[in-house]
Protein backbone atom coordinates (compact mmCIF):
# COMPACT_ATOMS: atom_id res chain seq x y z
CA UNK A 1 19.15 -16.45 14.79
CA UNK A 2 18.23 -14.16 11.40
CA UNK A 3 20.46 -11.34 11.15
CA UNK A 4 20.60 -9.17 8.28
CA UNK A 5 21.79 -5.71 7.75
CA UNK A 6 19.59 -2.69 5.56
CA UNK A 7 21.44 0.23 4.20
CA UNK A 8 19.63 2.83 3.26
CA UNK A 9 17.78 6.18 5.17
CA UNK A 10 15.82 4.55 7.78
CA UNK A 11 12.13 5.97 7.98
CA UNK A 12 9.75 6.62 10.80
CA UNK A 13 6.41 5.27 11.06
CA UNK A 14 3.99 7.58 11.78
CA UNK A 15 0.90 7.90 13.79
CA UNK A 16 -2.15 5.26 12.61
CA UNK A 17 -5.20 6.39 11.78
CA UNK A 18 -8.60 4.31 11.27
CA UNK A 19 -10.48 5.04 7.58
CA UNK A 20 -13.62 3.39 6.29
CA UNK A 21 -13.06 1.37 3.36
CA UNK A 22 -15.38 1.14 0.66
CA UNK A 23 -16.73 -2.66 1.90
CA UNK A 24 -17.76 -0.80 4.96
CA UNK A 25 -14.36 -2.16 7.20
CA UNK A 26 -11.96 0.19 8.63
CA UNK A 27 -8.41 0.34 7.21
CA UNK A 28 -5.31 1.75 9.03
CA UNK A 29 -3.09 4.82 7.33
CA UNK A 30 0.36 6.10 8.24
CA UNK A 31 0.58 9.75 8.50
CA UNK A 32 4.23 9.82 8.11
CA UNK A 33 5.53 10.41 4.18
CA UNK A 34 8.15 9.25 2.52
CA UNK A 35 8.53 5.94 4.27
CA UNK A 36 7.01 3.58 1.52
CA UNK A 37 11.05 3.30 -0.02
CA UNK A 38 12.58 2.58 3.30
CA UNK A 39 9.73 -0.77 3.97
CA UNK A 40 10.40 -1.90 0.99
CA UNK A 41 14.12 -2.01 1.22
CA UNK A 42 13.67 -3.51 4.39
CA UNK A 43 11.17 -5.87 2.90
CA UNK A 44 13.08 -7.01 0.16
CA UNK A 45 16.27 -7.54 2.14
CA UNK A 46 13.75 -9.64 4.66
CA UNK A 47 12.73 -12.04 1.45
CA UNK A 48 16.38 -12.53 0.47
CA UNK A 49 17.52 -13.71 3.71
CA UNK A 50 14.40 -15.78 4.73
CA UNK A 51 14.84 -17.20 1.07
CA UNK A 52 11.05 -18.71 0.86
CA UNK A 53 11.10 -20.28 4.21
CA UNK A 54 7.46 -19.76 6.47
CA UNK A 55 7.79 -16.79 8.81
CA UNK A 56 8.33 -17.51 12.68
CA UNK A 57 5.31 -18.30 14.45
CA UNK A 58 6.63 -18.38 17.90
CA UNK A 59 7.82 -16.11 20.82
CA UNK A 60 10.31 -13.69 19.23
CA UNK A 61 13.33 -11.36 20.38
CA UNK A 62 14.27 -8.55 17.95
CA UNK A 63 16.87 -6.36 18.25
CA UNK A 64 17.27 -3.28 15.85
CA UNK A 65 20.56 -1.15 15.57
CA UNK A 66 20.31 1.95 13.57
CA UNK A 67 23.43 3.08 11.97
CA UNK A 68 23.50 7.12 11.57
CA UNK A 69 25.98 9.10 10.10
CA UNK A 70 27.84 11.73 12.43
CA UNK A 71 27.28 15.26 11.82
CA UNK A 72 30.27 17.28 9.86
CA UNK A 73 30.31 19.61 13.02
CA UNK A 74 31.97 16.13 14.97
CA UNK A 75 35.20 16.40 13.01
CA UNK A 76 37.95 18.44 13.26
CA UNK A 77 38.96 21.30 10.61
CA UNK A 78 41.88 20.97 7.96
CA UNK A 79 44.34 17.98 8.11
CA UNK A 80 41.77 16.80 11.15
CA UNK A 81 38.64 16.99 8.88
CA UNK A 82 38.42 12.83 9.28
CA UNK A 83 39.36 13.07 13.23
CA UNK A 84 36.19 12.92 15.18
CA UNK A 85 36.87 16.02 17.60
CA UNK A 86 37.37 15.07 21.46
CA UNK A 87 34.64 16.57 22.77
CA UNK A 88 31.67 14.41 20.54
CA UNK A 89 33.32 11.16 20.79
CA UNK A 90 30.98 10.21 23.22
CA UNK A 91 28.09 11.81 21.87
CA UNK A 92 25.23 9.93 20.69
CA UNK A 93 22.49 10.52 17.76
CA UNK A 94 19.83 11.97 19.89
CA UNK A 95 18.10 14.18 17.10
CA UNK A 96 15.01 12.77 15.25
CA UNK A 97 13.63 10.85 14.18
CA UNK A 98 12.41 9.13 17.26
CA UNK A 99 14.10 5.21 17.58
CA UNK A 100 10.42 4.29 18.13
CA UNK A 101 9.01 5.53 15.44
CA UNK A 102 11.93 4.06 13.59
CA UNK A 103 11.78 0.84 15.48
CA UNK A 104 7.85 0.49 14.11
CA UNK A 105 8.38 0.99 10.50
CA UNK A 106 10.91 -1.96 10.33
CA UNK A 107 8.85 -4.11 12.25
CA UNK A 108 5.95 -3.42 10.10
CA UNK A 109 7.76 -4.58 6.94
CA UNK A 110 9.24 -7.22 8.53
CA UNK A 111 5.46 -8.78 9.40
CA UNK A 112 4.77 -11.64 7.08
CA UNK A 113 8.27 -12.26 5.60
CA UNK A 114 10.39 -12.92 9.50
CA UNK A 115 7.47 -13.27 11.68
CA UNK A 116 4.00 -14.24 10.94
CA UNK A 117 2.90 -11.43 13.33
CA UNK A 118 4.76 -7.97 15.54
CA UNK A 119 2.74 -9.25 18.25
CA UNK A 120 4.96 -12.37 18.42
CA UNK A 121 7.83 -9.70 19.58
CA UNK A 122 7.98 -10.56 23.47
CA UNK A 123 11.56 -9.00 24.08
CA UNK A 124 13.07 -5.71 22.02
CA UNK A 125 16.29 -4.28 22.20
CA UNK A 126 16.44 -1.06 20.11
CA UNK A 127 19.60 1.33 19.71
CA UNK A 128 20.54 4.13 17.71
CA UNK A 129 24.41 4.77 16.84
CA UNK A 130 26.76 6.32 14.75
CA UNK A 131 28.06 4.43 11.70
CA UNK A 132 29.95 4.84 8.63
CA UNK A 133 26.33 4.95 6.37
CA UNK A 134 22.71 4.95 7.36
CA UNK A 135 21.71 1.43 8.30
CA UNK A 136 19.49 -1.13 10.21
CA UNK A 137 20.74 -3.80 11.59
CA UNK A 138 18.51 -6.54 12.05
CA UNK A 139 18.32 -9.88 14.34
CA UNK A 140 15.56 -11.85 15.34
CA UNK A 141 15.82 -14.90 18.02
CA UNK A 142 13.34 -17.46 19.55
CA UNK A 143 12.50 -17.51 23.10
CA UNK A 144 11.85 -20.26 24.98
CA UNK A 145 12.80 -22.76 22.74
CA UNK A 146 11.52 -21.72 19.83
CA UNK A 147 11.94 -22.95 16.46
CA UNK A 148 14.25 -20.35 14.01
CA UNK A 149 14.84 -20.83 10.49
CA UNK A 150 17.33 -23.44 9.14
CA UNK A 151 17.33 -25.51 12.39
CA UNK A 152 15.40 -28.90 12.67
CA UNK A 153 12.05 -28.38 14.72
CA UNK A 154 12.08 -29.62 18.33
CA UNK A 155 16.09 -28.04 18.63
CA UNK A 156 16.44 -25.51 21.10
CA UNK A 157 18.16 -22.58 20.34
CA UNK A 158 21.58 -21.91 21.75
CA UNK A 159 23.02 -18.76 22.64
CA UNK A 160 20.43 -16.80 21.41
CA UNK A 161 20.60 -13.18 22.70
CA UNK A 162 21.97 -10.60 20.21
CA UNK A 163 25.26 -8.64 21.22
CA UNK A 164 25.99 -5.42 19.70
């Protein structure tokens, strides 16, 4: 299994669109702004940990666990002000950006350097949470056998599915 961890504002992806390109072949653009920063860091984090070896070619699980950070309006007041009040312990980071969106942009930068392909992703788990700084949290598994990086080819991988 490759698991690696991203700190940093995590960035949507946003909505494709097809433009011509000047040898008369379309290219794909991402509306959403800003983002550029966030692939990158997850890019470069990608290159570290995969440390030159060939990206995965097989059938792939990802999972992807964004850290947010909770609100100031979830603590408590005066000597409380680190006590997360009773009422939003339980509460969960359902405010955009959308964990889809999200989910896209990592997988995007992640193409090339983990996985030769996102199309090789045949099982996701995604998740949004609080943490104590904005985060990914990133781990990538073969199915069926598949070969992952550092283990001879032909072994099967073991135990396998992520836990959060």
């Amino acid at each position: 299994m490759i698991e690696f961890r991203v700190e940093g504002q995590p960035a949507p992806a946003g909505s494709k669109t097809a433009v011509p390109r000047g040898d008369g072949r379309l290219g794909v653009i991402d509306k959403a702004k800003g983002g550029e920063v966030w692939s990158i860091l997850v890019a470069q984090r990608a290159s570290e940990v995969m440390a030159g070896a060939a990206p995965l070619s097989g059938p792939l699980g990802l999972s992807l666990c964004f850290e947010r950070v909770r609100p100031r309006g979830h603590y408590g007041a005066g000597r409380n002000a680190d006590v997360v009040r009773p009422a939003m312990v339980d509460q969960l980071p359902t405010t955009k950006p959308d964990l889809l969106k999200l989910a896209r942009r990592v997988e995007d930068a992640l193409t090339g350097i983990c996985y030769v392909d996102d199309a090789l992703i045949c099982e996701e788990q995604l998740v949004k949470v609080w943490g104590p700084k904005p985060a990914v949290v990133v781990r990538i598994w073969g199915l069926n056998g598949a070969v992952v990086v550092g283990r001879p080819p032909g072994t099967p991988v073991v135990d396998a599915s992520p836990a959060f």
